[in-house]
C-alpha atoms as a PDB file:
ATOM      1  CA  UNK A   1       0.000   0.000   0.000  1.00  0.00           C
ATOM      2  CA  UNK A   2       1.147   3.429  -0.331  1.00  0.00           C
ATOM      3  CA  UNK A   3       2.304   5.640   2.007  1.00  0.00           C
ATOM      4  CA  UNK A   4       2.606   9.868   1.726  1.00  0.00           C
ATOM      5  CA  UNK A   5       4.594  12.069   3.500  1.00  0.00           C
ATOM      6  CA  UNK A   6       3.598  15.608   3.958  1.00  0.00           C
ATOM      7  CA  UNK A   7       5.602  17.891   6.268  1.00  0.00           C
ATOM      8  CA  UNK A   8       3.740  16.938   9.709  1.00  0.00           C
ATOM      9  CA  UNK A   9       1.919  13.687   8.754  1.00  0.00           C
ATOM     10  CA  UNK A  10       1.954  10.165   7.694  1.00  0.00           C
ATOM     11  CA  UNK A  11      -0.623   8.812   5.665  1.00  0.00           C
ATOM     12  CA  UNK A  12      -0.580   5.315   5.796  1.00  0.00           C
ATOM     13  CA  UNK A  13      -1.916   1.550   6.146  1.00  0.00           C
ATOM     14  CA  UNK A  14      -4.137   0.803   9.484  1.00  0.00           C
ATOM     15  CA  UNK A  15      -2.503  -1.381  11.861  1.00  0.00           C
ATOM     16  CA  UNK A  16      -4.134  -2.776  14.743  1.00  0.00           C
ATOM     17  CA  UNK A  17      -3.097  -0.557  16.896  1.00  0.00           C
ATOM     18  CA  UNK A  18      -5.097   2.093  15.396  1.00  0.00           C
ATOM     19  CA  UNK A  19      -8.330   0.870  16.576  1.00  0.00           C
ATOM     20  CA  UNK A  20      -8.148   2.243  19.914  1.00  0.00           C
ATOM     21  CA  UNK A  21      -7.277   5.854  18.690  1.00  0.00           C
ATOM     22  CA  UNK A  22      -9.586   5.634  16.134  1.00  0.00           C
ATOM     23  CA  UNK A  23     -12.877   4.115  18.425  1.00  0.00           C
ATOM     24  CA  UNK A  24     -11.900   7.443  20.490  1.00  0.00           C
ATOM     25  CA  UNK A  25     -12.460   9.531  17.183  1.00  0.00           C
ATOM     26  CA  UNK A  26     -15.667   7.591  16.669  1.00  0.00           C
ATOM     27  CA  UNK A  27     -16.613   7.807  20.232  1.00  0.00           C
ATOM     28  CA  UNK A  28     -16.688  11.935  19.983  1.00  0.00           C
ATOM     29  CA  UNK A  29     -19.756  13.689  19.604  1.00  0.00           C
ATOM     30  CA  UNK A  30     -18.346  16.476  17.802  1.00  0.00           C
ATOM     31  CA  UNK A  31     -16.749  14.472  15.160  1.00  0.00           C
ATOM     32  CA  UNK A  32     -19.282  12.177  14.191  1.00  0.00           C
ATOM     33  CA  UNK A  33     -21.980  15.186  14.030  1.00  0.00           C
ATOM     34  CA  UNK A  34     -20.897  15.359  10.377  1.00  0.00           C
ATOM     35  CA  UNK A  35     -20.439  12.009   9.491  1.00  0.00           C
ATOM     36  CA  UNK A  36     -23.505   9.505   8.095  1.00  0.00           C
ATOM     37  CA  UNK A  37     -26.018   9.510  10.655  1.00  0.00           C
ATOM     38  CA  UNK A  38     -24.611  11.683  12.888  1.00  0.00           C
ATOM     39  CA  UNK A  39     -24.021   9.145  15.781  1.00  0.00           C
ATOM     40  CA  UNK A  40     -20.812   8.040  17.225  1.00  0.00           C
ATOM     41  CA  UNK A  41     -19.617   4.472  16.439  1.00  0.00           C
ATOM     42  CA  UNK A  42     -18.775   1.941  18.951  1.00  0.00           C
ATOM     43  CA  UNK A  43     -14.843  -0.103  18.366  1.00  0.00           C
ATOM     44  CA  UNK A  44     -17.087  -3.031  16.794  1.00  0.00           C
ATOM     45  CA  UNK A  45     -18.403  -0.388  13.910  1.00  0.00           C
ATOM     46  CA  UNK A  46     -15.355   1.124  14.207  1.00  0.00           C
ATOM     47  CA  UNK A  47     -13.018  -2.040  13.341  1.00  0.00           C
ATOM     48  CA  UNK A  48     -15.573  -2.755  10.583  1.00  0.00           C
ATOM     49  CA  UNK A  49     -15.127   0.910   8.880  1.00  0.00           C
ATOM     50  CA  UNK A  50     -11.022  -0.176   8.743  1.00  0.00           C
ATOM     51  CA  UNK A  51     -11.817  -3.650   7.468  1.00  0.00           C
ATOM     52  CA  UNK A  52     -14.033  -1.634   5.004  1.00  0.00           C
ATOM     53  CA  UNK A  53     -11.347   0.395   3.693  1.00  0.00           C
ATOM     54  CA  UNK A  54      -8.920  -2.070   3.533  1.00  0.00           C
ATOM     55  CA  UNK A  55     -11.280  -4.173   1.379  1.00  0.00           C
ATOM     56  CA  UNK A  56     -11.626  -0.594  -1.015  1.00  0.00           C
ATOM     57  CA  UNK A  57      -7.471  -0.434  -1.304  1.00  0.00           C
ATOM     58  CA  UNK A  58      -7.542  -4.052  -2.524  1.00  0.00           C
ATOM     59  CA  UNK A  59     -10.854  -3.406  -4.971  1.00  0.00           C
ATOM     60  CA  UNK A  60     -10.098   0.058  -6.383  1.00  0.00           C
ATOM     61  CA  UNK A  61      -6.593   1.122  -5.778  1.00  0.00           C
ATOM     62  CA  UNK A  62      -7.427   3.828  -3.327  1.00  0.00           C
ATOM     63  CA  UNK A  63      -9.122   3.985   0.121  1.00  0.00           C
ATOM     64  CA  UNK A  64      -8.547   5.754   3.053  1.00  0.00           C
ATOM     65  CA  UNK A  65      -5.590   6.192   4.470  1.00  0.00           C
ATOM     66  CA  UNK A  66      -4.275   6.568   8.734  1.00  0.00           C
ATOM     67  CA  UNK A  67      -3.476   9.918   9.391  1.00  0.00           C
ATOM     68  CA  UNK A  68      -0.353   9.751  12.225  1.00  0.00           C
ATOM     69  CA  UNK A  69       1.544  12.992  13.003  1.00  0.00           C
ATOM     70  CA  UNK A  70       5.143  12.033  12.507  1.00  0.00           C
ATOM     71  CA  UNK A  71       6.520  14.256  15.538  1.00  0.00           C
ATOM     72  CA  UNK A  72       4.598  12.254  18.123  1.00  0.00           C
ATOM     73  CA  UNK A  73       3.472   9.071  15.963  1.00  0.00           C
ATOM     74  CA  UNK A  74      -0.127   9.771  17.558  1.00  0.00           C
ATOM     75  CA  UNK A  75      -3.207   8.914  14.983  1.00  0.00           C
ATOM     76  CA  UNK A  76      -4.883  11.901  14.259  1.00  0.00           C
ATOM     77  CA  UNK A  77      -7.917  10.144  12.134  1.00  0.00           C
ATOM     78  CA  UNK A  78      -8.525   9.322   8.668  1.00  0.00           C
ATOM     79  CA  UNK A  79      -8.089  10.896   5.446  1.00  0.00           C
ATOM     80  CA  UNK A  80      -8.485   9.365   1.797  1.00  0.00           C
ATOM     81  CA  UNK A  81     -10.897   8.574  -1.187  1.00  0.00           C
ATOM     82  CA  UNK A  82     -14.040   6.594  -1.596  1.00  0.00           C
ATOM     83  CA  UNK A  83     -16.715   5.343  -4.074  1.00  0.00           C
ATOM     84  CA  UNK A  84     -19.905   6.978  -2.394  1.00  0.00           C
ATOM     85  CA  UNK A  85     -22.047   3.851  -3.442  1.00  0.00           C
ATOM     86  CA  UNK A  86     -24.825   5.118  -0.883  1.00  0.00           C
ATOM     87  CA  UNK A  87     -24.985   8.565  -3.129  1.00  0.00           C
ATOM     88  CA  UNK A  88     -26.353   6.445  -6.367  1.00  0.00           C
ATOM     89  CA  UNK A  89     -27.291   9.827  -8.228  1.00  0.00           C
ATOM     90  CA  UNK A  90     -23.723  10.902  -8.059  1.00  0.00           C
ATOM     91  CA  UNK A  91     -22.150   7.694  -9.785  1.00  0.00           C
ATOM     92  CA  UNK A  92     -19.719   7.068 -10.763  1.00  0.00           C
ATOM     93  CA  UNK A  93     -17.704   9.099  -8.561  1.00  0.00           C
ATOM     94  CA  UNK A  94     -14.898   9.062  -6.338  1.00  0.00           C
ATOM     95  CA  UNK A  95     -14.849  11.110  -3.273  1.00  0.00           C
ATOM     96  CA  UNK A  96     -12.141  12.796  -0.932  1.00  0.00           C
ATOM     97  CA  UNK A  97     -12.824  12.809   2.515  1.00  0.00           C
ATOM     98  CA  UNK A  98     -11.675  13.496   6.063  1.00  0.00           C
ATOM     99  CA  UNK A  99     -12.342  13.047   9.850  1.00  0.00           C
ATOM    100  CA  UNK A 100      -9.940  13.751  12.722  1.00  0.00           C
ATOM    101  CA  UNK A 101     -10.086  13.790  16.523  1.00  0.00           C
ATOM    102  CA  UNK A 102     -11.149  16.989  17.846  1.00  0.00           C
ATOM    103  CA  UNK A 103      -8.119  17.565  19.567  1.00  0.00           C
ATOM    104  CA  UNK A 104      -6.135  17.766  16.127  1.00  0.00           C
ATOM    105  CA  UNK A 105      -8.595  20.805  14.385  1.00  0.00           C
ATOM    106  CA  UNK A 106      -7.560  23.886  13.803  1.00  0.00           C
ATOM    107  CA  UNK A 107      -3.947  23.040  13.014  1.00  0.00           C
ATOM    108  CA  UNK A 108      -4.009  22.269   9.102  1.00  0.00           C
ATOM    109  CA  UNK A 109      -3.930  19.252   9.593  1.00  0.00           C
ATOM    110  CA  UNK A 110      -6.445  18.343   7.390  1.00  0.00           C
ATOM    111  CA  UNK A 111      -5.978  20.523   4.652  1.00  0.00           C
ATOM    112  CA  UNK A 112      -2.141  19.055   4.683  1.00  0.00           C
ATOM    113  CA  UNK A 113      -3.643  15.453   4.775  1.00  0.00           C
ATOM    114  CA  UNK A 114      -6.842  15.967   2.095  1.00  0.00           C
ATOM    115  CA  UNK A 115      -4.107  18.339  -0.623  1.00  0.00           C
ATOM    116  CA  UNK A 116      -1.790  15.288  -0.471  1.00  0.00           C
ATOM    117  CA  UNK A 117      -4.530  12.687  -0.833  1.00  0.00           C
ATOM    118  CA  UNK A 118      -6.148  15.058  -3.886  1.00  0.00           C
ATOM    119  CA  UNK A 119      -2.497  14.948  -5.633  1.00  0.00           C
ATOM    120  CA  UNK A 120      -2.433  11.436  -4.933  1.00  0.00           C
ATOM    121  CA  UNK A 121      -5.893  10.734  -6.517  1.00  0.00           C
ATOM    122  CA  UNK A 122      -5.077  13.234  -9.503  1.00  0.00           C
ATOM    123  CA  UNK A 123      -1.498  12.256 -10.462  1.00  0.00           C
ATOM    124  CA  UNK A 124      -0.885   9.170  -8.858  1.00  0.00           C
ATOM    125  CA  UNK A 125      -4.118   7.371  -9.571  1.00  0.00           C
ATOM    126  CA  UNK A 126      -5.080   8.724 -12.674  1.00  0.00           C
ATOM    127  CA  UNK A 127      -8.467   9.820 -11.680  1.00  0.00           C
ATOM    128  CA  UNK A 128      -9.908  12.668 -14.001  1.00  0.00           C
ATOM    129  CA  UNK A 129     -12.167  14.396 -11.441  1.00  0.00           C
ATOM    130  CA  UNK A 130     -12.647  14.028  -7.757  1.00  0.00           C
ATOM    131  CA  UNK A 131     -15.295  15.043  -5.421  1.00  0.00           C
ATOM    132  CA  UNK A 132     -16.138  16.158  -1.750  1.00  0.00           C
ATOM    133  CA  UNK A 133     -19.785  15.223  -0.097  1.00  0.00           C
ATOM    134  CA  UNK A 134     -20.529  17.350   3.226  1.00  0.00           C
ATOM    135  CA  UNK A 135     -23.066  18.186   5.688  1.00  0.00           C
ATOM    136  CA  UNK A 136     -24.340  21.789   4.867  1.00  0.00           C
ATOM    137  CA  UNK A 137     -23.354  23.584   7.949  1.00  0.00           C
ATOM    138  CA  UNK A 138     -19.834  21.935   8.452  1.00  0.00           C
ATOM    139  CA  UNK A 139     -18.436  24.898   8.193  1.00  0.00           C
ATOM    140  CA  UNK A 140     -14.530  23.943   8.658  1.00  0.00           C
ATOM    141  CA  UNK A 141     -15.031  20.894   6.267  1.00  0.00           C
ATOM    142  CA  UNK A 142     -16.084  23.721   3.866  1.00  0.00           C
ATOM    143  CA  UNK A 143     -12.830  25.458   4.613  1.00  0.00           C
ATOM    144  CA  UNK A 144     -11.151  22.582   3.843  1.00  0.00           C
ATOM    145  CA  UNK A 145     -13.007  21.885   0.583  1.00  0.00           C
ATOM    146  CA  UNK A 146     -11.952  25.488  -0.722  1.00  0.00           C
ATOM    147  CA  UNK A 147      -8.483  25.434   0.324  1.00  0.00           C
ATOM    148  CA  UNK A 148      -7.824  22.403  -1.980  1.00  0.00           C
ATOM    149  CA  UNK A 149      -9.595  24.373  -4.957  1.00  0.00           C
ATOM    150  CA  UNK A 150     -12.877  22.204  -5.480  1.00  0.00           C
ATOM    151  CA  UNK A 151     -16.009  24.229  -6.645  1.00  0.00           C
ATOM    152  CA  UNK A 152     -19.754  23.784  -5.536  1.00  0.00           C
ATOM    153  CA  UNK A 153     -21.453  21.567  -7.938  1.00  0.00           C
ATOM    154  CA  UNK A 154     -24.833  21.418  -6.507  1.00  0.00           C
ATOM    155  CA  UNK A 155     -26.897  20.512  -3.445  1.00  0.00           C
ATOM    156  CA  UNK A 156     -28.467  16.591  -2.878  1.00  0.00           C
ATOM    157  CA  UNK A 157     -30.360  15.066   0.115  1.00  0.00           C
ATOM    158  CA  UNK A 158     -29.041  11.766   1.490  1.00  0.00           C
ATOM    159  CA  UNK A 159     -31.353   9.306   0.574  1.00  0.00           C
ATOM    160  CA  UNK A 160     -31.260   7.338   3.903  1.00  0.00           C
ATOM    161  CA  UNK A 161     -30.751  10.266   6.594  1.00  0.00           C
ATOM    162  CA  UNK A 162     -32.704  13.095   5.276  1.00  0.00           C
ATOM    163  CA  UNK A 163     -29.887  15.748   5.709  1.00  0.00           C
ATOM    164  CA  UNK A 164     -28.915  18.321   3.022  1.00  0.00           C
ATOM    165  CA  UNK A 165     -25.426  17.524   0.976  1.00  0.00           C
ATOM    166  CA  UNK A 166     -22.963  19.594  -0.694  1.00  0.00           C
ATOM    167  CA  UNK A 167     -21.519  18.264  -3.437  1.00  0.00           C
ATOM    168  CA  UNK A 168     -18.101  20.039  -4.676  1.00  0.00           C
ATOM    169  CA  UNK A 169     -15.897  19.051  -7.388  1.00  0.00           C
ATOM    170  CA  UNK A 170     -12.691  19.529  -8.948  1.00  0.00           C
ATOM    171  CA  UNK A 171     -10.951  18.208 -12.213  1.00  0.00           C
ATOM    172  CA  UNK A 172      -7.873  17.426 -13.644  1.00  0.00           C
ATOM    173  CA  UNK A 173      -7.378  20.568 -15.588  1.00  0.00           C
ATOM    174  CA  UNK A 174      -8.455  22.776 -12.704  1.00  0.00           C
ATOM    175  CA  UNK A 175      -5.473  20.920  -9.979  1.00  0.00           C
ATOM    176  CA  UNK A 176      -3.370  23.582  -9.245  1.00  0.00           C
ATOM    177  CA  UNK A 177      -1.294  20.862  -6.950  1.00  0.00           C
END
């Protein structure tokens, strides 16, 4: 699997120690506000979601990668790209997405960790066009979303949990990485 250095982080392949750290992430209110049905996840759901995206690395080439800072070695969450399978009107698609533990916002971290994963998905992978589904109202995902250059496509309800998506792309010929 591949691994990415950026100046403070590691992205890289889940080990079992990660599940802890992780199921800590999960367990936080605050994270998990923006994330499917809003509820936190207990380590059982939470080693599932790794098994998960170690199955998508194997399938599609690409999944979602451990975010560790390298001066500590502490997991900071998750960063990477998925097929959003539960979005069926946006197929095909690939999506870039994020969650870290509260304690870890407000540093860049994931900016740093989503601009490497976009170059990743746009030079390395060979993907034409990659997009960003979030909660309208997550206002520091949106932050995020604009610091790596993708523009609002349009606006879709989740067709399990009711709640209003944005949908924000960016292609090939717009990467400024």
């Amino acid at each position: 699997m591949t691994e990415i250095r950026t100046p403070r982080l590691l992205l890289r392949q889940w080990d079992d120690d990660d599940l802890v750290a992780l199921s800590d992430i999960h367990a936080d209110p605050r994270v998990m506000r923006w994330i499917g049905d809003g509820g936190v996840r207990d380590p059982e759901t939470t080693a599932e979601d790794i098994e998960r995206w170690e199955e998508e690395w194997d399938d599609e080439g690409f999944g979602i990668f451990a975010v560790e800072l390298l001066g500590s070695g502490e997991l900071a969450g998750a960063v990477g790209l998925c097929v959003p399978e539960d979005l069926p009107d946006l197929m095909p698609a690939v999506a870039i997405c994020w969650r870290l533990g509260s304690q870890f916002w407000g540093q860049g971290y994931a900016s740093e960790a989503a601009q490497a994963t976009l170059e990743f998905a746009l030079q390395d992978r060979g993907l034409d066009r990659v997009i960003n589904i979030d909660r309208i109202g997550n206002t520091a995902s949106a932050n995020v979303v604009r610091k790596l250059g993708m523009v609002p496509e349009r606006e879709v309800s989740h067709p399990v949990h009711g709640h209003a998506l944005s949908v924000s792309s960016i292609d090939l010929s717009e990467y400024q990485g």
